[in-house]
N, C-alpha and C. Protein backbone atom coordinates (compact mmCIF):
# COMPACT_ATOMS: atom_id res chain seq x y z
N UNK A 1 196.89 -21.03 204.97
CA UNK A 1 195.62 -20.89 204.47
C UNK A 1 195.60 -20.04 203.21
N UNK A 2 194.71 -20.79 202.38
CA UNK A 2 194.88 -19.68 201.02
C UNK A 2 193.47 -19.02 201.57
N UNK A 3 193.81 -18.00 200.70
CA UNK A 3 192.06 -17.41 200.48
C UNK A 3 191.91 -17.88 199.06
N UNK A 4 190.68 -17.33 199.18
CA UNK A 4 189.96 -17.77 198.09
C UNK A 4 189.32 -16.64 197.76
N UNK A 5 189.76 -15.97 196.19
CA UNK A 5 189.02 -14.97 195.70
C UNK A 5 187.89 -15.16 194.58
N UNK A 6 186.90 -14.69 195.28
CA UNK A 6 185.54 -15.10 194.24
C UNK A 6 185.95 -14.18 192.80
N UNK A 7 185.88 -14.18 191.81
CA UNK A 7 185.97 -12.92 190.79
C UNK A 7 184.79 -13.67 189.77
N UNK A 8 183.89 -14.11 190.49
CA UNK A 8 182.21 -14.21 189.42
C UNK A 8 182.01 -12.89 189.61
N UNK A 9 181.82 -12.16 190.77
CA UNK A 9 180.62 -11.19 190.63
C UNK A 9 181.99 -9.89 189.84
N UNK A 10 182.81 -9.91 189.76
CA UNK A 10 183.78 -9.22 189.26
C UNK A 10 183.67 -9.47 188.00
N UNK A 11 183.47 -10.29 186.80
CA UNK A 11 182.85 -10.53 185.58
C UNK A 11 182.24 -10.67 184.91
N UNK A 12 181.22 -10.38 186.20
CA UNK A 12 179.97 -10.23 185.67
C UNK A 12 179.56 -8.76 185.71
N UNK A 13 180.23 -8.21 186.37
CA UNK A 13 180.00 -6.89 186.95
C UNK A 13 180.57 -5.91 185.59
N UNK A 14 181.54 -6.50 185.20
CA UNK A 14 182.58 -6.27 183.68
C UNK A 14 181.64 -5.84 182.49
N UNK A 15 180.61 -7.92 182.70
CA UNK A 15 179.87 -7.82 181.40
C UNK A 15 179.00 -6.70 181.56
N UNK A 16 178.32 -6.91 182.35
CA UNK A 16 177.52 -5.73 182.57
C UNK A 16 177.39 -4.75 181.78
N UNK A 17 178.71 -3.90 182.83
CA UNK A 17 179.05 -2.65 181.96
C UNK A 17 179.78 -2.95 180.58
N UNK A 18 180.27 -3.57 180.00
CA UNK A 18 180.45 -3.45 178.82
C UNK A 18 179.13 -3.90 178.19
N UNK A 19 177.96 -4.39 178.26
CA UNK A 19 176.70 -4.29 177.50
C UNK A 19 176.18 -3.40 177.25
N UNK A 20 175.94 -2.58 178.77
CA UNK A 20 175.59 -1.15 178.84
C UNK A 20 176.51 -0.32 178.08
N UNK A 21 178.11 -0.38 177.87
CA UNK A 21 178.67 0.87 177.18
C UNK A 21 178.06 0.28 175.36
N UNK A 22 178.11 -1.23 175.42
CA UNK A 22 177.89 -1.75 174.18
C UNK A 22 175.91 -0.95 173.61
N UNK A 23 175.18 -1.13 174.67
CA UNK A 23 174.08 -0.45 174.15
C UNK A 23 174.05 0.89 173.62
N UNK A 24 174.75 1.54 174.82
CA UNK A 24 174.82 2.64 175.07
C UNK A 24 175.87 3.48 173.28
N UNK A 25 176.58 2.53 173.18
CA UNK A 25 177.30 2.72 171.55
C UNK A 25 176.41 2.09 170.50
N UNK A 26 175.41 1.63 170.59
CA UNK A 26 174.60 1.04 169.70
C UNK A 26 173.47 2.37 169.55
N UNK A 27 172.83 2.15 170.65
CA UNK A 27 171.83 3.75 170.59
C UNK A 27 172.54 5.20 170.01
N UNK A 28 173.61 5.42 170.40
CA UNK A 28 174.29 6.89 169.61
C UNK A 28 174.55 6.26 168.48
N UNK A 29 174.87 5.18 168.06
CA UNK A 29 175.23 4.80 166.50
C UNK A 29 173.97 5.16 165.77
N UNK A 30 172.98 4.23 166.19
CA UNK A 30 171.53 4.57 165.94
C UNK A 30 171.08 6.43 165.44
N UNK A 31 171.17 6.84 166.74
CA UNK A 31 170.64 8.30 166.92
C UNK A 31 171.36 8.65 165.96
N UNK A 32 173.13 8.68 166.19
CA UNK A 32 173.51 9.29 164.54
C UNK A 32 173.20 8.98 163.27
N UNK A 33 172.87 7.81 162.98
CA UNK A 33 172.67 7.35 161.93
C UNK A 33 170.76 7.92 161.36
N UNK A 34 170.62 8.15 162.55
CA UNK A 34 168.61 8.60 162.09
C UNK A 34 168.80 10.10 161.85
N UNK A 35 169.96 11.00 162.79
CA UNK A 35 170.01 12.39 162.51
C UNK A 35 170.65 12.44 160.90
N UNK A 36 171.86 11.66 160.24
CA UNK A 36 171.98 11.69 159.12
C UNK A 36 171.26 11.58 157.86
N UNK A 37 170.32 10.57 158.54
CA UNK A 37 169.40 10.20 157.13
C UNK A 37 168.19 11.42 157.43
N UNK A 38 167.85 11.99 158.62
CA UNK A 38 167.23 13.00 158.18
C UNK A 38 167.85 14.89 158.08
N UNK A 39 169.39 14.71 158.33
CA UNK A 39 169.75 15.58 157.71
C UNK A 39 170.16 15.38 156.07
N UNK A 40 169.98 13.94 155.51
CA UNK A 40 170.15 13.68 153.78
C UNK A 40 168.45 14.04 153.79
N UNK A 41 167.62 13.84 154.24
CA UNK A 41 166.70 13.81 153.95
C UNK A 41 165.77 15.37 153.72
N UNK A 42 166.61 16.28 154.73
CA UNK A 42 166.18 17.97 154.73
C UNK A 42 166.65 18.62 153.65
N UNK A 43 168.09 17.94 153.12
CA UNK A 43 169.12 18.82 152.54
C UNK A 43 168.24 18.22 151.15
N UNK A 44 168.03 16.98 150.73
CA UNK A 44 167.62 17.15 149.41
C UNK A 44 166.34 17.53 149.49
N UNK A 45 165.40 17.08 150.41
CA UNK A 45 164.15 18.46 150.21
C UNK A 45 164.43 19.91 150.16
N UNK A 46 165.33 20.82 150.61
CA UNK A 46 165.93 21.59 150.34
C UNK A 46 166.49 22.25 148.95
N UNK A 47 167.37 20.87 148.67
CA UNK A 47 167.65 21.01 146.87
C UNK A 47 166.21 20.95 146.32
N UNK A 48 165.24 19.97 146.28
CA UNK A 48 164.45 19.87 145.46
C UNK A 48 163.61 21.04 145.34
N UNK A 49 163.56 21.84 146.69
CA UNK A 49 162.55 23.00 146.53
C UNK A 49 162.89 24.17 145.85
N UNK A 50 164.74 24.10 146.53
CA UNK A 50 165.29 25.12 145.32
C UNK A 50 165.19 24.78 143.97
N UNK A 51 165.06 23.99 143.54
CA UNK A 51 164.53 23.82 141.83
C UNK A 51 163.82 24.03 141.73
N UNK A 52 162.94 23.65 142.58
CA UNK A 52 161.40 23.88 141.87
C UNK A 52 161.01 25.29 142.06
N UNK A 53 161.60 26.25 142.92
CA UNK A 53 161.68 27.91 142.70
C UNK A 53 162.51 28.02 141.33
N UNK A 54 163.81 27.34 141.00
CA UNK A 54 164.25 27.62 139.72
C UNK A 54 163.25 27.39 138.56
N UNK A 55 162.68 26.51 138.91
CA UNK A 55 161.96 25.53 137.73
C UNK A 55 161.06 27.02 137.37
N UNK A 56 160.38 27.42 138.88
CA UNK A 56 159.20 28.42 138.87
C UNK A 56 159.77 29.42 137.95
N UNK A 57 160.58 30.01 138.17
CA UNK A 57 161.02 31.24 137.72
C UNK A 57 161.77 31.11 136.15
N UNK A 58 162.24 30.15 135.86
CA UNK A 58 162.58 29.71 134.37
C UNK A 58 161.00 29.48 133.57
N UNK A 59 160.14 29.11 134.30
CA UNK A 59 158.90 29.08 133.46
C UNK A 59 158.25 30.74 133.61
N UNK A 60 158.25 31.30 134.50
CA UNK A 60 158.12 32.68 134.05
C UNK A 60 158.81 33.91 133.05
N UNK A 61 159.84 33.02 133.43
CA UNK A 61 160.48 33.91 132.24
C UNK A 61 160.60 33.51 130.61
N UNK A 62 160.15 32.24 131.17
CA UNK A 62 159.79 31.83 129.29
C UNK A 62 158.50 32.49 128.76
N UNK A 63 157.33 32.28 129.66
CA UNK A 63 156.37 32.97 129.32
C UNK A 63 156.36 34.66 128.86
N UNK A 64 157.36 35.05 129.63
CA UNK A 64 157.45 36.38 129.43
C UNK A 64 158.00 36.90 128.31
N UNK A 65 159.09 35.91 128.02
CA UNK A 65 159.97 36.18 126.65
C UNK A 65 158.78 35.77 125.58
N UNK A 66 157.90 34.84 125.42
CA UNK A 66 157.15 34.29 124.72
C UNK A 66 156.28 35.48 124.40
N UNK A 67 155.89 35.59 125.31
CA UNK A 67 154.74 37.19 125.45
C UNK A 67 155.30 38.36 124.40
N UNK A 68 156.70 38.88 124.87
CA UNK A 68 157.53 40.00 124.27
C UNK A 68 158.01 39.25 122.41
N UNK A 69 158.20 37.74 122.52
CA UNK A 69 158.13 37.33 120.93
C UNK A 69 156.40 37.46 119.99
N UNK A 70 155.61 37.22 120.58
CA UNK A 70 154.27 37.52 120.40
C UNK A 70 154.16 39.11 120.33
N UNK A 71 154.52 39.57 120.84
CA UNK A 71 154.72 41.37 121.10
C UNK A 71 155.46 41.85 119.46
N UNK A 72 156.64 41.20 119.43
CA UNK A 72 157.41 41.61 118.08
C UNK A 72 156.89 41.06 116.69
N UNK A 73 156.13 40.08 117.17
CA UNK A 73 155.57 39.63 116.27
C UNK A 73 154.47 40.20 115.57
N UNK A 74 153.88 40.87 116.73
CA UNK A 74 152.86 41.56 116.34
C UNK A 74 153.23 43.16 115.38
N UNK A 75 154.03 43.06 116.64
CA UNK A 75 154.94 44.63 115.81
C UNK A 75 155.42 44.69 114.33
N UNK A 76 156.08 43.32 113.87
CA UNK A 76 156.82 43.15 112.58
C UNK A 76 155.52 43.35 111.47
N UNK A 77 153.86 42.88 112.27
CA UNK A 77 152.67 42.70 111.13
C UNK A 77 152.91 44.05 110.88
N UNK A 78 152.27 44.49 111.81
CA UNK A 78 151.54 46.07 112.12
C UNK A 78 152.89 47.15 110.97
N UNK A 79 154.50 46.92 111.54
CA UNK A 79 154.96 47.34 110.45
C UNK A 79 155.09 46.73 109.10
N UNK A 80 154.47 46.17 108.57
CA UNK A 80 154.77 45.20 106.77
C UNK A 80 153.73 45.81 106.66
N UNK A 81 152.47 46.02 107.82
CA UNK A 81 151.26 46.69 107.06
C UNK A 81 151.29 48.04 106.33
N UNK A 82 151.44 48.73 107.75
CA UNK A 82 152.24 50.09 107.52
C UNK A 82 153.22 50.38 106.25
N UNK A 83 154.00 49.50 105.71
CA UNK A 83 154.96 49.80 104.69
C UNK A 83 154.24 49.21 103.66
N UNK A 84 153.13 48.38 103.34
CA UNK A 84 152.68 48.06 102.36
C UNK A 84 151.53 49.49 102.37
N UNK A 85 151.06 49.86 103.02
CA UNK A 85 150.06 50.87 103.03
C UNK A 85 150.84 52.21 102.35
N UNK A 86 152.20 52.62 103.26
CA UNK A 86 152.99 53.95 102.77
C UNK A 86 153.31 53.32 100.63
N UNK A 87 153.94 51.80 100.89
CA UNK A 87 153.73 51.53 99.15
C UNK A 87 152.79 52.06 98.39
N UNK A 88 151.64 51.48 98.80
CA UNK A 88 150.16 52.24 97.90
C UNK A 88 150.24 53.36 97.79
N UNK A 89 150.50 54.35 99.23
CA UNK A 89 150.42 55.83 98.94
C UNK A 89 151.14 56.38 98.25
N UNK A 90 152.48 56.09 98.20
CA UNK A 90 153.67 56.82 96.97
C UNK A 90 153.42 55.65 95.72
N UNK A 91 152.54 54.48 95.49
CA UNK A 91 152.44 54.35 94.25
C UNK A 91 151.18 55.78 93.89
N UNK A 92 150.27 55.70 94.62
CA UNK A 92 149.08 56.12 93.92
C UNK A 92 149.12 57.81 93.96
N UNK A 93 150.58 58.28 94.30
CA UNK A 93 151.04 60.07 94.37
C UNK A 93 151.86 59.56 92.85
N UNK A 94 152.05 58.55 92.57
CA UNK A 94 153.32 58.47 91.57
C UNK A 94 152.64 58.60 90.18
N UNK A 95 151.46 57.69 90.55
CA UNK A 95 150.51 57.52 89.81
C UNK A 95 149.81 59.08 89.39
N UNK A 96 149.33 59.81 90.10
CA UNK A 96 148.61 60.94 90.16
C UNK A 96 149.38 61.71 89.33
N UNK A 97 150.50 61.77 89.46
CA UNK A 97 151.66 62.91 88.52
C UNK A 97 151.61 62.20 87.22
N UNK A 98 151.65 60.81 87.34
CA UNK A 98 151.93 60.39 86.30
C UNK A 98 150.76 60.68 85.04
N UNK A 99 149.64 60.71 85.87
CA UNK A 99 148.14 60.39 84.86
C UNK A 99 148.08 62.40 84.18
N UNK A 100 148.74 63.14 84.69
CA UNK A 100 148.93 64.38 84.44
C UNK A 100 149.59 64.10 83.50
N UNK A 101 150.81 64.10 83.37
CA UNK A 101 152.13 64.06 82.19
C UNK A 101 151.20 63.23 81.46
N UNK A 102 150.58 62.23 81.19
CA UNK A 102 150.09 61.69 80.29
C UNK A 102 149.37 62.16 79.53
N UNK A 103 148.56 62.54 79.69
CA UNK A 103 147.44 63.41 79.55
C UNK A 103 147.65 65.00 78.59
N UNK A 104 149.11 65.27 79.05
CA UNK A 104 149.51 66.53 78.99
C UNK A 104 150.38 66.03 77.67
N UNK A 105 151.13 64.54 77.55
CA UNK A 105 151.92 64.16 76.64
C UNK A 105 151.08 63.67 75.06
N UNK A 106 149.61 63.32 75.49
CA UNK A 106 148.52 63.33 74.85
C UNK A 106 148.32 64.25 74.04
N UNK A 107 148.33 65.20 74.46
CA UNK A 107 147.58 66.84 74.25
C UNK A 107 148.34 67.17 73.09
N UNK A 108 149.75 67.19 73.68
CA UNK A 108 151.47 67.65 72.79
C UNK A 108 150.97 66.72 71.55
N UNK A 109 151.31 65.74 71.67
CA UNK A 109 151.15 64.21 70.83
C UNK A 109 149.98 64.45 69.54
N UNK A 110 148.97 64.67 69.84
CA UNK A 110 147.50 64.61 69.15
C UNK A 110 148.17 65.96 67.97
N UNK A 111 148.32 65.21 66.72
CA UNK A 111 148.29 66.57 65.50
C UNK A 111 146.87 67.24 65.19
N UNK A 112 146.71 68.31 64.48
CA UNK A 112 145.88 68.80 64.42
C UNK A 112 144.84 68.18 62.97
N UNK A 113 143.58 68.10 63.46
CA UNK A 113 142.53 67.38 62.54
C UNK A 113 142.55 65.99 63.13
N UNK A 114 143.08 65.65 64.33
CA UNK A 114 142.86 64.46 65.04
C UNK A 114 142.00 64.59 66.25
N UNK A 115 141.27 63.68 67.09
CA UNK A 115 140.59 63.78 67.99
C UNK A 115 140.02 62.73 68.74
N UNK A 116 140.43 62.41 69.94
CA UNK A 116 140.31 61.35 70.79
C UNK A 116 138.78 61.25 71.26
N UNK A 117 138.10 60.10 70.97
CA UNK A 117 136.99 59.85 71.74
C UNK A 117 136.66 58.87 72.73
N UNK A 118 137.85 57.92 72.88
CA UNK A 118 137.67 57.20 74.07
C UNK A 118 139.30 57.13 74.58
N UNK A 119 139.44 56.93 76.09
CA UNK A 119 140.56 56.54 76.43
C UNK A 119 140.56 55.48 77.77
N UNK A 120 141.11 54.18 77.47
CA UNK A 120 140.80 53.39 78.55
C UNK A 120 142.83 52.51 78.84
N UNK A 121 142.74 52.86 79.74
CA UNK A 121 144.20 53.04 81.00
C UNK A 121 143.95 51.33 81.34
N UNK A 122 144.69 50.63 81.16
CA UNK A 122 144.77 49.23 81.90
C UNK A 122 146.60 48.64 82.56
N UNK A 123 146.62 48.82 83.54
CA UNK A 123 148.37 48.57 83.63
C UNK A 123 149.26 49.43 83.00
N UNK A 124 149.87 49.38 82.14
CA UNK A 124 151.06 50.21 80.85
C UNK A 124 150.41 50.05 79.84
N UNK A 125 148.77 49.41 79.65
CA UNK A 125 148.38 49.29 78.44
C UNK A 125 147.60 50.62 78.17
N UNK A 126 147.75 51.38 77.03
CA UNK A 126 146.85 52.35 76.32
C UNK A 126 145.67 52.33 75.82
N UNK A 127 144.48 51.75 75.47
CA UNK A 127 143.52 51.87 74.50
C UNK A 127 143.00 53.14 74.01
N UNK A 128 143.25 53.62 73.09
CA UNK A 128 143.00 54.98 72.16
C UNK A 128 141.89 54.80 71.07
N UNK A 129 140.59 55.52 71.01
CA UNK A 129 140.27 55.55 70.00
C UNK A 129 139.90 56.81 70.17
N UNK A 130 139.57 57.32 68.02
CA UNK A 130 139.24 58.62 68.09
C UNK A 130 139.04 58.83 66.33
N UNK A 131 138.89 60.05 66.30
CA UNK A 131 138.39 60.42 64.75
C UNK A 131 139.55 60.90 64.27
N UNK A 132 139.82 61.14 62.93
CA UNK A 132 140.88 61.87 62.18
C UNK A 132 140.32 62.07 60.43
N UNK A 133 140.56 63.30 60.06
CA UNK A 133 140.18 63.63 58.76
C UNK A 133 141.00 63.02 58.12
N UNK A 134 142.15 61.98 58.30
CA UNK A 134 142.71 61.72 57.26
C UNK A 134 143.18 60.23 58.00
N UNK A 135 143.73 59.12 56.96
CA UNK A 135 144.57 58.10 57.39
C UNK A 135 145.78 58.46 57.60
N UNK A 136 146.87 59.68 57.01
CA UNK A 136 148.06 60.35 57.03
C UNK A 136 147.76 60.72 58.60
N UNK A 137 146.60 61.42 58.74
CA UNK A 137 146.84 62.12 60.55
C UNK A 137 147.01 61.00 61.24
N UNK A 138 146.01 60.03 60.78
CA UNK A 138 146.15 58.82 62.03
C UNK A 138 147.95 58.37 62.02
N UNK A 139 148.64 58.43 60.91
CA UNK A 139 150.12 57.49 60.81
C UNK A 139 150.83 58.63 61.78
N UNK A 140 150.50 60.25 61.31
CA UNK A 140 151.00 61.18 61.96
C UNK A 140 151.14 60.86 63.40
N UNK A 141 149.60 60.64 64.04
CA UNK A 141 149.75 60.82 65.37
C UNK A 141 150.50 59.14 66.06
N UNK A 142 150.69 58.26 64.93
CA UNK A 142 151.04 57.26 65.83
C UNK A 142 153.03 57.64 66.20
N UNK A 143 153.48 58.07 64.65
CA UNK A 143 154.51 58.14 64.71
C UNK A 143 155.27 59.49 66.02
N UNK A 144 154.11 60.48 66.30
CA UNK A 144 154.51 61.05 67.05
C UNK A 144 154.23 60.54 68.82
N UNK A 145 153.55 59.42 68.66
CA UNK A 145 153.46 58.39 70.25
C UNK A 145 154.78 57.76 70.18
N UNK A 146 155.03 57.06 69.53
CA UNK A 146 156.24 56.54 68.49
C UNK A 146 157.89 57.58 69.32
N UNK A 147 157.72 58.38 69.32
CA UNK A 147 158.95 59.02 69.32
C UNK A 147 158.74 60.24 71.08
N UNK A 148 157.19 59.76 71.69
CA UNK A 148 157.22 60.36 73.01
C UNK A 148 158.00 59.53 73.80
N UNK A 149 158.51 60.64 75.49
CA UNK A 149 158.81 59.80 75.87
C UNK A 149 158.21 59.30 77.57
N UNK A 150 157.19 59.23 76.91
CA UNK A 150 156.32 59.11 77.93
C UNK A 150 155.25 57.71 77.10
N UNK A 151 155.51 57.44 75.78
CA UNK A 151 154.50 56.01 75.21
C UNK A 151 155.52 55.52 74.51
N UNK A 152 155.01 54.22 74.18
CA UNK A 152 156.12 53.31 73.14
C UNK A 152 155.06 52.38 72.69
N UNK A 153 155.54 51.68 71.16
CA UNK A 153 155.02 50.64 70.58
C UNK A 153 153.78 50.78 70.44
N UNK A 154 153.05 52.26 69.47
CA UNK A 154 152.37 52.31 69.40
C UNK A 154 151.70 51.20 68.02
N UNK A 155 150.43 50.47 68.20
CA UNK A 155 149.91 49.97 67.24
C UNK A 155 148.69 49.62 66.71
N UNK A 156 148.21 50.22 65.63
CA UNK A 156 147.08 50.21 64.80
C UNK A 156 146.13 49.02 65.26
N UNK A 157 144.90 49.36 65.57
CA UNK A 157 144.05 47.96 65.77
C UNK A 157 142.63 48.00 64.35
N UNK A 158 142.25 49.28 64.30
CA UNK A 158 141.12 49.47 63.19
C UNK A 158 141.44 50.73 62.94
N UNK A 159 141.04 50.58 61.13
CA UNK A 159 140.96 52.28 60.65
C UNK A 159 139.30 51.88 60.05
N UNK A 160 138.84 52.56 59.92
CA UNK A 160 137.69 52.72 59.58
C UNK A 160 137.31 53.84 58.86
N UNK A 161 137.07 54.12 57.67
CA UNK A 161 136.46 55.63 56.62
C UNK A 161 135.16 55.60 56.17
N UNK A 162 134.77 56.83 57.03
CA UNK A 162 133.02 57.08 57.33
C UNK A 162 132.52 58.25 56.98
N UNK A 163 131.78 58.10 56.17
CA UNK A 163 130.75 60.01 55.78
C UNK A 163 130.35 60.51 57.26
N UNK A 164 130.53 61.56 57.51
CA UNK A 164 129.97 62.40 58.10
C UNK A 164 129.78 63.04 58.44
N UNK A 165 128.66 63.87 58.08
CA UNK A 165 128.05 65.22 57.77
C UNK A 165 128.62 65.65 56.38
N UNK A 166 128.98 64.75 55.55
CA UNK A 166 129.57 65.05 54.14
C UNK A 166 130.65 65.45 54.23
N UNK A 167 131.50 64.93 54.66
CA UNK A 167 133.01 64.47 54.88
C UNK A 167 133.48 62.81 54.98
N UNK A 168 134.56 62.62 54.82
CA UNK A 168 134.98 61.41 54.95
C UNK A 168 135.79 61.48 56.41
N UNK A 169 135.52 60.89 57.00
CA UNK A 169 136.52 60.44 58.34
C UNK A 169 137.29 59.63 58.47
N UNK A 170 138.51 59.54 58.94
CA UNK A 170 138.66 57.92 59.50
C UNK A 170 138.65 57.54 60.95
N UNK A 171 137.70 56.71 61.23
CA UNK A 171 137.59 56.35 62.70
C UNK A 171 138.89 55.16 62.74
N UNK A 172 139.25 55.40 64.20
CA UNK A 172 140.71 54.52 64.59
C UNK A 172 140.65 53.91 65.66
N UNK A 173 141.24 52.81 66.00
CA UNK A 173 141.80 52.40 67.23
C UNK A 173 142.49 51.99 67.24
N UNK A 174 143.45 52.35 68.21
CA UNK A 174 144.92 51.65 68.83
C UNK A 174 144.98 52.06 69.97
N UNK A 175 146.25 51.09 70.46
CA UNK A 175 147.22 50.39 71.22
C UNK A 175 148.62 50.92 71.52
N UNK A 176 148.56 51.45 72.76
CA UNK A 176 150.13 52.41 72.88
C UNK A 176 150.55 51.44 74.55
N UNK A 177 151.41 51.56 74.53
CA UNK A 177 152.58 51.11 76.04
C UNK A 177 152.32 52.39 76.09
N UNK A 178 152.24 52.58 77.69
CA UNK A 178 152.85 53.61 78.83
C UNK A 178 154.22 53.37 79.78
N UNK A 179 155.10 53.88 79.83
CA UNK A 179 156.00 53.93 80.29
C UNK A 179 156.26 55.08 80.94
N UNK A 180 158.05 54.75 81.76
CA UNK A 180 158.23 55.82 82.59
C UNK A 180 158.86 56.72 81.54
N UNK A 181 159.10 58.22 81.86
CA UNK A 181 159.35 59.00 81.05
C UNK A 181 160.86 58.60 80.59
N UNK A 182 161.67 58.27 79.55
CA UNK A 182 162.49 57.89 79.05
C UNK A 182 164.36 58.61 79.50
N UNK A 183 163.88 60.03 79.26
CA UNK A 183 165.26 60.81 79.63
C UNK A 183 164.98 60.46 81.58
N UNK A 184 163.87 60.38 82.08
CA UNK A 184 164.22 60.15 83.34
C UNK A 184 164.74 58.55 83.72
N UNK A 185 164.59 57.67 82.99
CA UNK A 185 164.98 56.05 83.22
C UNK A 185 166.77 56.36 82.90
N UNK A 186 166.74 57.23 81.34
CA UNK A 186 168.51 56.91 81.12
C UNK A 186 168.88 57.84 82.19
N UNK A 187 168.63 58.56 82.97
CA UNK A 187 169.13 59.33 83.80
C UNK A 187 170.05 58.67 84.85
């Protein structure tokens, strides 16, 4: 007698479990595959947020540097002002000494029987007018502007010879350069 061995329910019993290990490897494939894409998915939200704190903080600090260039900027006016202002003041002290010596180089300058009646200051320009008993005083006093060294290029604009009070006069005007004092330039 043979026997007879059934082996259906033995291959089926097989498939079975290999469907079940087959699901069962399909679902963890799955599960890993969903934990990956949302651990790609944390990690670059992660990166992206860290930029955007970089991003944050690179825009603050531009602003800030921007602020401190606006700051120097302001500073560089405020000093050009300041140094154009201290300019004026040591021109107009330079000036002040200067309008003395002039004045004083005038005084020296002027021969006697001469006499200034107007004096008008424009830039380095001179305008001189004034009386003199003679046309000789007037050549006198130019030649001695002539050789100051505080005027130069002095030159005749009108002579004019006038009674008065029964005298003859000559009324004058000229034209002198002002300059810096001469032994102090060759210095």
């Amino acid at each position: 007698m043979t026997t007879r061995l059934n082996l259906l329910p033995w291959r089926e019993t097989r498939r079975k479990d290999q469907d079940r290990q087959l699901l069962m490897f399909a679902g963890m494939f799955w599960t890993l595959m969903a934990l990956i894409v949302l651990y790609g998915y944390l990690h670059v939200s992660a990166l992206k947020d860290d930029q955007a704190k970089r991003n944050e903080y690179l825009q603050q600090e531009i602003a800030r540097v921007e602020k401190e260039i606006k700051e120097i900027a302001d500073l560089r006016k405020q000093r050009e002002a300041l140094i154009a202002r201290m300019s004026v003041i040591y021109q107009l002290q330079s000036d002040r000494i200067q309008v003395v010596h002039v004045f004083d180089e005038l005084a020296r300058k002027l021969p006697e029987g001469v006499y200034l009646t107007s004096y008008k200051h424009s830039g380095t320009n001179v305008s001189l007018q004034g009386v003199a008993q003679s046309n000789a005083r007037v050549s006198a006093f130019m030649r001695n502007l002539a050789g100051s060294d505080w005027f130069a290029d002095p030159e005749l604009e009108v002579v004019t010879v006038r009674d008065r009070g029964g005298e003859r006069v000559s009324e004058f005007s000229l034209k002198v350069k002002q300059v810096a004092k001469k032994k102090a330039a060759g210095a």
